[in-house]
PDB file of N, CA and C in Angstrom:
ATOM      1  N   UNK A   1     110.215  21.835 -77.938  1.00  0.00           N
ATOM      2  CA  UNK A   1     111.176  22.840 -77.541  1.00  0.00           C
ATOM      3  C   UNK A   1     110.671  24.238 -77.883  1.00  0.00           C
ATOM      4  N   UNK A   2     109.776  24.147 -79.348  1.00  0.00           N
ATOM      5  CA  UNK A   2     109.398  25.727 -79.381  1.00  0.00           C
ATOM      6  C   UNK A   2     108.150  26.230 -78.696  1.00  0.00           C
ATOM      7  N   UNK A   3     107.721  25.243 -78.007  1.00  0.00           N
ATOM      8  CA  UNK A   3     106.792  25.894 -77.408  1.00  0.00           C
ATOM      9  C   UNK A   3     107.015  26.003 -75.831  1.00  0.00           C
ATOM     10  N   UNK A   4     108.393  25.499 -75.374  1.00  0.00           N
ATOM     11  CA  UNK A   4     108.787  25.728 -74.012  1.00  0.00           C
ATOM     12  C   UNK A   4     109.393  27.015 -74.093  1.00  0.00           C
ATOM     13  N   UNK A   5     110.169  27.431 -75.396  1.00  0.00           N
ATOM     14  CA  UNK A   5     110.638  28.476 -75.074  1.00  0.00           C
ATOM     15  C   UNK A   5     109.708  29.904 -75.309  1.00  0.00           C
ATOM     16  N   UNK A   6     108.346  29.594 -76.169  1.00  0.00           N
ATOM     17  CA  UNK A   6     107.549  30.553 -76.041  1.00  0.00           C
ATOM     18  C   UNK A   6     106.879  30.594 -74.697  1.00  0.00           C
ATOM     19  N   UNK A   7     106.611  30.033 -74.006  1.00  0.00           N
ATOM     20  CA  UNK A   7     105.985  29.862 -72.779  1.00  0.00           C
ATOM     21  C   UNK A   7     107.199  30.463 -71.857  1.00  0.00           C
ATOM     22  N   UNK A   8     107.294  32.030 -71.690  1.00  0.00           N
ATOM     23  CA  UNK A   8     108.273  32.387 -70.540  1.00  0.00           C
ATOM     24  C   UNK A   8     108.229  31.897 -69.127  1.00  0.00           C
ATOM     25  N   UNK A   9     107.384  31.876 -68.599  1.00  0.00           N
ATOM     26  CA  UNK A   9     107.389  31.062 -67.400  1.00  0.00           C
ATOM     27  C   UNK A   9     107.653  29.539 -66.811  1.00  0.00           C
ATOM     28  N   UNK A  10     107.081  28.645 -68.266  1.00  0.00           N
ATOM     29  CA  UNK A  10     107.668  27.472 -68.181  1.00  0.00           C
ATOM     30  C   UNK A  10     109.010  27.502 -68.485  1.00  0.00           C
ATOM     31  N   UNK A  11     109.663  28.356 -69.146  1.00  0.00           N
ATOM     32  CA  UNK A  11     111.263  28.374 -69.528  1.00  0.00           C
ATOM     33  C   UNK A  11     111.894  28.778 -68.147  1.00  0.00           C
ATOM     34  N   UNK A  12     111.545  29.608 -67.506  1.00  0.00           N
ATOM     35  CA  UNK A  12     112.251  30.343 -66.353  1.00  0.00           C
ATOM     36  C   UNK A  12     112.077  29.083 -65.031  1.00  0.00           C
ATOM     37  N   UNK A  13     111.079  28.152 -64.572  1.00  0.00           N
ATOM     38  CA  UNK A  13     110.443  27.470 -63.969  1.00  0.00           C
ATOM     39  C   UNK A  13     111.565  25.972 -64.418  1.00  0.00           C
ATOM     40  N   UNK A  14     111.609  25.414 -65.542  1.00  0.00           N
ATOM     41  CA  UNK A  14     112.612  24.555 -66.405  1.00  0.00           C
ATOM     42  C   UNK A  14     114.291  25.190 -65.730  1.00  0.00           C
ATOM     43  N   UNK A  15     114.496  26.429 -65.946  1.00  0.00           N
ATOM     44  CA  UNK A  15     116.025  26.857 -65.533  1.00  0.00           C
ATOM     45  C   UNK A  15     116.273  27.023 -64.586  1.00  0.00           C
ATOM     46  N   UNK A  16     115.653  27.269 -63.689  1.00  0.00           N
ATOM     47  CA  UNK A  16     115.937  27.362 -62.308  1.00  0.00           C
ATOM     48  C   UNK A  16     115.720  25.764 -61.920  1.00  0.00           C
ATOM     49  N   UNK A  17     114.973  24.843 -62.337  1.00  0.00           N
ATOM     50  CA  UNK A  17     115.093  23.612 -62.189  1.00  0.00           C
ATOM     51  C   UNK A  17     116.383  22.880 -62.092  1.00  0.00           C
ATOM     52  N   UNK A  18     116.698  23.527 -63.259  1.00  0.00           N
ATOM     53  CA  UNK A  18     118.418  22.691 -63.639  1.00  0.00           C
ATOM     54  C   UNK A  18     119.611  23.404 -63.071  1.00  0.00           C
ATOM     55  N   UNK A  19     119.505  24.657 -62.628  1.00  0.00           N
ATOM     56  CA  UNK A  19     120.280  25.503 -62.086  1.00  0.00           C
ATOM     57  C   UNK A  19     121.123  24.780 -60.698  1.00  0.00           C
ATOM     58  N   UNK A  20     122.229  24.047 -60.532  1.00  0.00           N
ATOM     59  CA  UNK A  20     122.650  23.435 -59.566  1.00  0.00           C
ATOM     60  C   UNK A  20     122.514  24.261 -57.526  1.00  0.00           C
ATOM     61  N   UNK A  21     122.326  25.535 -58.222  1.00  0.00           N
ATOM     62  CA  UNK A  21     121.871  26.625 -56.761  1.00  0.00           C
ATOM     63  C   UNK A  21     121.372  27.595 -57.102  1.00  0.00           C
ATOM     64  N   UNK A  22     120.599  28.467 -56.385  1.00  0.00           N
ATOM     65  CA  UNK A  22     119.704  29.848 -56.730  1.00  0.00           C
ATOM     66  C   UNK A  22     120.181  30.795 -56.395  1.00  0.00           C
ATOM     67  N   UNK A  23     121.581  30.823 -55.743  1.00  0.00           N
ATOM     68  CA  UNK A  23     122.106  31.786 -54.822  1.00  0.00           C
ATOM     69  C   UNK A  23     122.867  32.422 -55.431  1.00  0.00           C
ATOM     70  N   UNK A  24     124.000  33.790 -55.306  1.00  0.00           N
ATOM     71  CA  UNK A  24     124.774  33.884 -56.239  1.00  0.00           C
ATOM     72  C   UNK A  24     126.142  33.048 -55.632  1.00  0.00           C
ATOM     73  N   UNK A  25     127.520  33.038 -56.734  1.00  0.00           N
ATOM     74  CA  UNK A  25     128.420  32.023 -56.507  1.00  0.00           C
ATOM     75  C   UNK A  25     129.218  32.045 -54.757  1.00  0.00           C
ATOM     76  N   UNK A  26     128.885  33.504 -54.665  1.00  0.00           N
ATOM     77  CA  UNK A  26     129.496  33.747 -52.766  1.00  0.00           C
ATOM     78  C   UNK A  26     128.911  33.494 -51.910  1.00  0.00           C
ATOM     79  N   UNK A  27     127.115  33.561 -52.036  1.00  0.00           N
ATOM     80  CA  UNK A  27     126.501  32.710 -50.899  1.00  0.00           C
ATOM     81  C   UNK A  27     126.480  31.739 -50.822  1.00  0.00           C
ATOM     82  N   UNK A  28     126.944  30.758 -52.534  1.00  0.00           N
ATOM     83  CA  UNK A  28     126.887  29.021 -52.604  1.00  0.00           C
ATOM     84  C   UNK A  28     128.725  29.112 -51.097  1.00  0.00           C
ATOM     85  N   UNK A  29     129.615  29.636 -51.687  1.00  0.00           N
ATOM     86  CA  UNK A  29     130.657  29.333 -50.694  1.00  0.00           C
ATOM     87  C   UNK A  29     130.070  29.553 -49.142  1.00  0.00           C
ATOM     88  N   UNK A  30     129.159  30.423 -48.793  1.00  0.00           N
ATOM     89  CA  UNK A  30     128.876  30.899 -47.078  1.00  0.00           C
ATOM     90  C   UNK A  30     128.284  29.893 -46.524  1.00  0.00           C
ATOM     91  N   UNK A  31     127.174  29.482 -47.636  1.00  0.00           N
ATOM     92  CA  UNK A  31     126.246  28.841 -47.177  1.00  0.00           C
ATOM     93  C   UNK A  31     126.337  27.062 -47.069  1.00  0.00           C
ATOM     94  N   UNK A  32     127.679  26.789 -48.200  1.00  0.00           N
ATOM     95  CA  UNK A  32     128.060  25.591 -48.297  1.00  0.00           C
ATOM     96  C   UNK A  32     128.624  24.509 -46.815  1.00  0.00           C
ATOM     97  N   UNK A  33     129.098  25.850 -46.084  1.00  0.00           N
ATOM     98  CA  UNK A  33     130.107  25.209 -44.886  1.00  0.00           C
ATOM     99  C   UNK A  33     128.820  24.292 -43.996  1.00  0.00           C
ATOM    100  N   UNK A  34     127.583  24.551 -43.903  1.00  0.00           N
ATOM    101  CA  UNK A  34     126.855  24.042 -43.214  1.00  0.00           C
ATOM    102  C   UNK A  34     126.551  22.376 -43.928  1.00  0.00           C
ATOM    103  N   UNK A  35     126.336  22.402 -44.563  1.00  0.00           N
ATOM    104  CA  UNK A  35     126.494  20.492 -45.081  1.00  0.00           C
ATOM    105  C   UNK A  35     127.983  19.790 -44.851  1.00  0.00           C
ATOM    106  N   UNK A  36     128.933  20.284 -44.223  1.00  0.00           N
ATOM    107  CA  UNK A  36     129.900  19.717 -43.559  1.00  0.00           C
ATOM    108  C   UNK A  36     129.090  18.628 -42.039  1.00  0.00           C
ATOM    109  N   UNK A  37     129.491  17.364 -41.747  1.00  0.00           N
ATOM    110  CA  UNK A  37     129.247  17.218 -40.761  1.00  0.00           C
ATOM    111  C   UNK A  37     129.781  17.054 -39.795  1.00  0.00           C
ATOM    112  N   UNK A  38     130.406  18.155 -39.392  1.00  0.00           N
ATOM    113  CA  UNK A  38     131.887  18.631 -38.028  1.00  0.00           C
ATOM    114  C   UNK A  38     131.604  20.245 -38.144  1.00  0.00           C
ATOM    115  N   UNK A  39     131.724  20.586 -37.312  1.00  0.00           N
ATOM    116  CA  UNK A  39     131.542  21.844 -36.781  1.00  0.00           C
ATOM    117  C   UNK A  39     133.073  22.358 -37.545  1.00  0.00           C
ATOM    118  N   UNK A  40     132.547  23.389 -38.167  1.00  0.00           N
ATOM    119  CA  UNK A  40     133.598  24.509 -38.890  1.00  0.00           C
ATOM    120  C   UNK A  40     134.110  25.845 -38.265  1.00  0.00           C
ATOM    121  N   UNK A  41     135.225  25.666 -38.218  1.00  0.00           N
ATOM    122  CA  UNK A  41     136.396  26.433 -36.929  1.00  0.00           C
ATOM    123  C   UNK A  41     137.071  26.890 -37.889  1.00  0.00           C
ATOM    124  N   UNK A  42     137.519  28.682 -37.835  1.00  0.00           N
ATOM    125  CA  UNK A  42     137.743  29.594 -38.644  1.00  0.00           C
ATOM    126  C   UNK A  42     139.017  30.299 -37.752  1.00  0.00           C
ATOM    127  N   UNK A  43     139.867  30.619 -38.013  1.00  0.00           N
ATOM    128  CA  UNK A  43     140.660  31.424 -36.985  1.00  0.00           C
ATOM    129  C   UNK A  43     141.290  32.409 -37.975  1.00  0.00           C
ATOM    130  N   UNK A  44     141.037  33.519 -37.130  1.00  0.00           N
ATOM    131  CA  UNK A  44     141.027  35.145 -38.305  1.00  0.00           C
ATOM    132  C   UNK A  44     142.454  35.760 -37.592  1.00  0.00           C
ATOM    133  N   UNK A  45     143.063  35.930 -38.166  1.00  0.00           N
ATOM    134  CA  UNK A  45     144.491  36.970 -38.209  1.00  0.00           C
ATOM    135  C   UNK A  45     144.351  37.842 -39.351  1.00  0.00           C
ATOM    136  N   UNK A  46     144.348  39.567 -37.991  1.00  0.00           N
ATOM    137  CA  UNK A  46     145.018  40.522 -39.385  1.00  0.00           C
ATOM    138  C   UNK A  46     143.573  40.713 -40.244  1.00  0.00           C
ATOM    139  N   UNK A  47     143.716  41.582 -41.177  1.00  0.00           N
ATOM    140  CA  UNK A  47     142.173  41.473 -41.951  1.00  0.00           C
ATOM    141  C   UNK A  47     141.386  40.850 -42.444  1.00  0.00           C
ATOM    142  N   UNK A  48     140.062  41.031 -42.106  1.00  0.00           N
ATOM    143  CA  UNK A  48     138.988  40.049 -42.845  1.00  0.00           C
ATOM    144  C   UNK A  48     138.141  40.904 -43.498  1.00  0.00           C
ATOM    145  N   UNK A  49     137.970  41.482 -44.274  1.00  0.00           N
ATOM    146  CA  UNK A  49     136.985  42.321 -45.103  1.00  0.00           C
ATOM    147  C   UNK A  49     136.034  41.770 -46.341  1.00  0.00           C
ATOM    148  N   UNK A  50     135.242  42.459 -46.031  1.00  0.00           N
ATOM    149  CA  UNK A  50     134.594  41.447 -47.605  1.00  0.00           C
ATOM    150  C   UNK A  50     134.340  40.708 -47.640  1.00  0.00           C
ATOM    151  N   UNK A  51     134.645  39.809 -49.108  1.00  0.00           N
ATOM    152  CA  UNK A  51     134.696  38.160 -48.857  1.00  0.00           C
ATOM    153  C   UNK A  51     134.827  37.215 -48.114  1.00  0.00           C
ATOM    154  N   UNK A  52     136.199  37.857 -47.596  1.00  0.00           N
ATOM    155  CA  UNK A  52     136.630  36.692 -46.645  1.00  0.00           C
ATOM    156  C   UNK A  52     136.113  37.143 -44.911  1.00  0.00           C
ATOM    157  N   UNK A  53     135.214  38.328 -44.778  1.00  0.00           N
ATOM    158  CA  UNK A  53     134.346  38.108 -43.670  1.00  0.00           C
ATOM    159  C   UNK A  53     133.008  37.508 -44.070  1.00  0.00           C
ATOM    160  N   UNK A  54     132.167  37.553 -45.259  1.00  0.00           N
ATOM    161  CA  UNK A  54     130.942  36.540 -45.546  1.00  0.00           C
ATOM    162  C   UNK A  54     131.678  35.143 -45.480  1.00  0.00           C
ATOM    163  N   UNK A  55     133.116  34.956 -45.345  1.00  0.00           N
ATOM    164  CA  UNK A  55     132.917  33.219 -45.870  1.00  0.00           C
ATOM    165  C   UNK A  55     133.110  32.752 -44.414  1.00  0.00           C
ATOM    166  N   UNK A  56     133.946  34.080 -43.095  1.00  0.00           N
ATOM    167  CA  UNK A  56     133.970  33.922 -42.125  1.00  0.00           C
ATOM    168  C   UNK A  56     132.499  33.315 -41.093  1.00  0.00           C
ATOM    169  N   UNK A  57     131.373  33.978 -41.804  1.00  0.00           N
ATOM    170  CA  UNK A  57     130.283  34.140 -40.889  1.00  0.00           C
ATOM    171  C   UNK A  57     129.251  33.105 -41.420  1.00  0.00           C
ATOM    172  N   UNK A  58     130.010  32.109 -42.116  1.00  0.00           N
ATOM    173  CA  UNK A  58     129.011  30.667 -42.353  1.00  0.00           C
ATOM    174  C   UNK A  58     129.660  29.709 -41.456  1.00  0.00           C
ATOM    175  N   UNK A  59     130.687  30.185 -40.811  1.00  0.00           N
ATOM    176  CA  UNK A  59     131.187  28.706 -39.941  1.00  0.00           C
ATOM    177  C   UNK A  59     130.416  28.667 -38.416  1.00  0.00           C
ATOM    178  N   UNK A  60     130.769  27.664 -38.095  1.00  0.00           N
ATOM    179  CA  UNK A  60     130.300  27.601 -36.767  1.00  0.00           C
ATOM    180  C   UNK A  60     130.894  27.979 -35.430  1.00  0.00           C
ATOM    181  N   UNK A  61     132.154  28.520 -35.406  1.00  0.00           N
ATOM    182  CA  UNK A  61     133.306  29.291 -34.610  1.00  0.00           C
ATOM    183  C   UNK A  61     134.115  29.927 -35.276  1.00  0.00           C
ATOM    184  N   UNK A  62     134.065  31.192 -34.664  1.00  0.00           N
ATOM    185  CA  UNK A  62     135.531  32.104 -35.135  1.00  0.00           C
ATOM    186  C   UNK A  62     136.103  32.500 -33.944  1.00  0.00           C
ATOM    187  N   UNK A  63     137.352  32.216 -34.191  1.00  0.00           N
ATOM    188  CA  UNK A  63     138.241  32.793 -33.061  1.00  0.00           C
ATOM    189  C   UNK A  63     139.429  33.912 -33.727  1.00  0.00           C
ATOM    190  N   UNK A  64     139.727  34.937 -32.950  1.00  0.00           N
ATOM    191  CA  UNK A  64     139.943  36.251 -34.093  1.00  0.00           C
ATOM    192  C   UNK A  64     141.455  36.231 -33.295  1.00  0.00           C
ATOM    193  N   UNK A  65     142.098  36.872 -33.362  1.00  0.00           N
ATOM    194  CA  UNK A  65     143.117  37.257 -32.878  1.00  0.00           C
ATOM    195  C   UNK A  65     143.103  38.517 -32.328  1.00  0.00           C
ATOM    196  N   UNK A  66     143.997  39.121 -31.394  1.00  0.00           N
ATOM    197  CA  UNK A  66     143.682  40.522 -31.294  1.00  0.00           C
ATOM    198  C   UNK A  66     143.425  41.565 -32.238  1.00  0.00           C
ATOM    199  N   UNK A  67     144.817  41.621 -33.110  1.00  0.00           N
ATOM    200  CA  UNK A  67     145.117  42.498 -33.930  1.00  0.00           C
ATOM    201  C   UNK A  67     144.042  42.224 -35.256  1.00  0.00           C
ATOM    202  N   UNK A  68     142.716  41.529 -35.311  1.00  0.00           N
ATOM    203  CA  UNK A  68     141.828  41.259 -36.545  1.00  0.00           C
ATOM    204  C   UNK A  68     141.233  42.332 -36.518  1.00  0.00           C
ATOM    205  N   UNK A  69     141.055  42.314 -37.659  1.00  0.00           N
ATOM    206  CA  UNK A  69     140.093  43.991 -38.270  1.00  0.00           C
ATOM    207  C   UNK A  69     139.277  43.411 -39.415  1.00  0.00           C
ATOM    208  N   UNK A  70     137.507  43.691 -39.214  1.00  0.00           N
ATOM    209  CA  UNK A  70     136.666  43.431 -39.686  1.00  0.00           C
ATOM    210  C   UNK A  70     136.341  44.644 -40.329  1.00  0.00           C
ATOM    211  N   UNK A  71     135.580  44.214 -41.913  1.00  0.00           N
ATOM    212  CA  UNK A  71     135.131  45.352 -42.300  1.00  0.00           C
ATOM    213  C   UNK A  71     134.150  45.091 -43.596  1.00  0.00           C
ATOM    214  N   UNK A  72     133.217  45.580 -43.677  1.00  0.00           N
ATOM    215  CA  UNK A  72     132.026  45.520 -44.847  1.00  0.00           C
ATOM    216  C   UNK A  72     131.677  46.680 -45.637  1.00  0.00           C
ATOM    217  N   UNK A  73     132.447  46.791 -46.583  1.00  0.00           N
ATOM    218  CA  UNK A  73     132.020  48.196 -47.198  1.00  0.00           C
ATOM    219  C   UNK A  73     130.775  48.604 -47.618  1.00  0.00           C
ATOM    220  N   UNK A  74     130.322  47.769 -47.535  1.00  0.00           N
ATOM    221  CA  UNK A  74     128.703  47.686 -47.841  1.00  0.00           C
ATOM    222  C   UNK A  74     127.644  48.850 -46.788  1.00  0.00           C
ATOM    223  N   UNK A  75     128.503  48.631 -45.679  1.00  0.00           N
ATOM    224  CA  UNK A  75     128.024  49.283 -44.559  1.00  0.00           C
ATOM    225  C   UNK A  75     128.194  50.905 -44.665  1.00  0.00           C
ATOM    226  N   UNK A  76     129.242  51.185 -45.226  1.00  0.00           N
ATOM    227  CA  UNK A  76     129.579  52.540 -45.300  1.00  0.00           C
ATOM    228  C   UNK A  76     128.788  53.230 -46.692  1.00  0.00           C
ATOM    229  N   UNK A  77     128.700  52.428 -47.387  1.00  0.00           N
ATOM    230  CA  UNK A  77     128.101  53.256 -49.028  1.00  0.00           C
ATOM    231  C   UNK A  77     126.249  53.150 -48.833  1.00  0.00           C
ATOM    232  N   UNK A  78     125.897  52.318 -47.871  1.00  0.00           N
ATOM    233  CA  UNK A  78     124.193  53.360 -47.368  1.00  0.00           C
ATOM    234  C   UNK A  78     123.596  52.263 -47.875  1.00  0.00           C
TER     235      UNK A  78
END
């Protein structure tokens, strides 16, 4: 053990081993919908911002309503 943890690379190489995903916890939800085996159907009313447009854009259909309003703040701060 003390020489795995002096060895930084074998420690980092070991944790990411055991690490159940590499992603952070919101791409494990985006990215999860695809190991479903049925096509994933989303239907958006009213706002989707944020979160709940990344968790929108892992399915395999969205159908929006008129009145839906999309938005990524990400987009506006550069």
């Amino acid at each position: 053990m003390k020489s795995l943890l002096s060895d930084k690379k074998g420690a980092a190489k070991l944790l990411f081993k055991w690490l159940p995903f590499k992603h952070n916890l919101a791409q494990k939800f985006s990215l999860g919908w695809r190991d479903i085996p049925c096509p994933v159907i989303f239907a958006i009313h009213g706002r989707c911002w944020g979160g709940g447009l990344q968790l929108v854009s892992g399915g395999d259909f969205r159908i929006a309503s008129p009145d839906a309003n999309f938005s990524i703040m990400e987009a506006k701060w550069g």
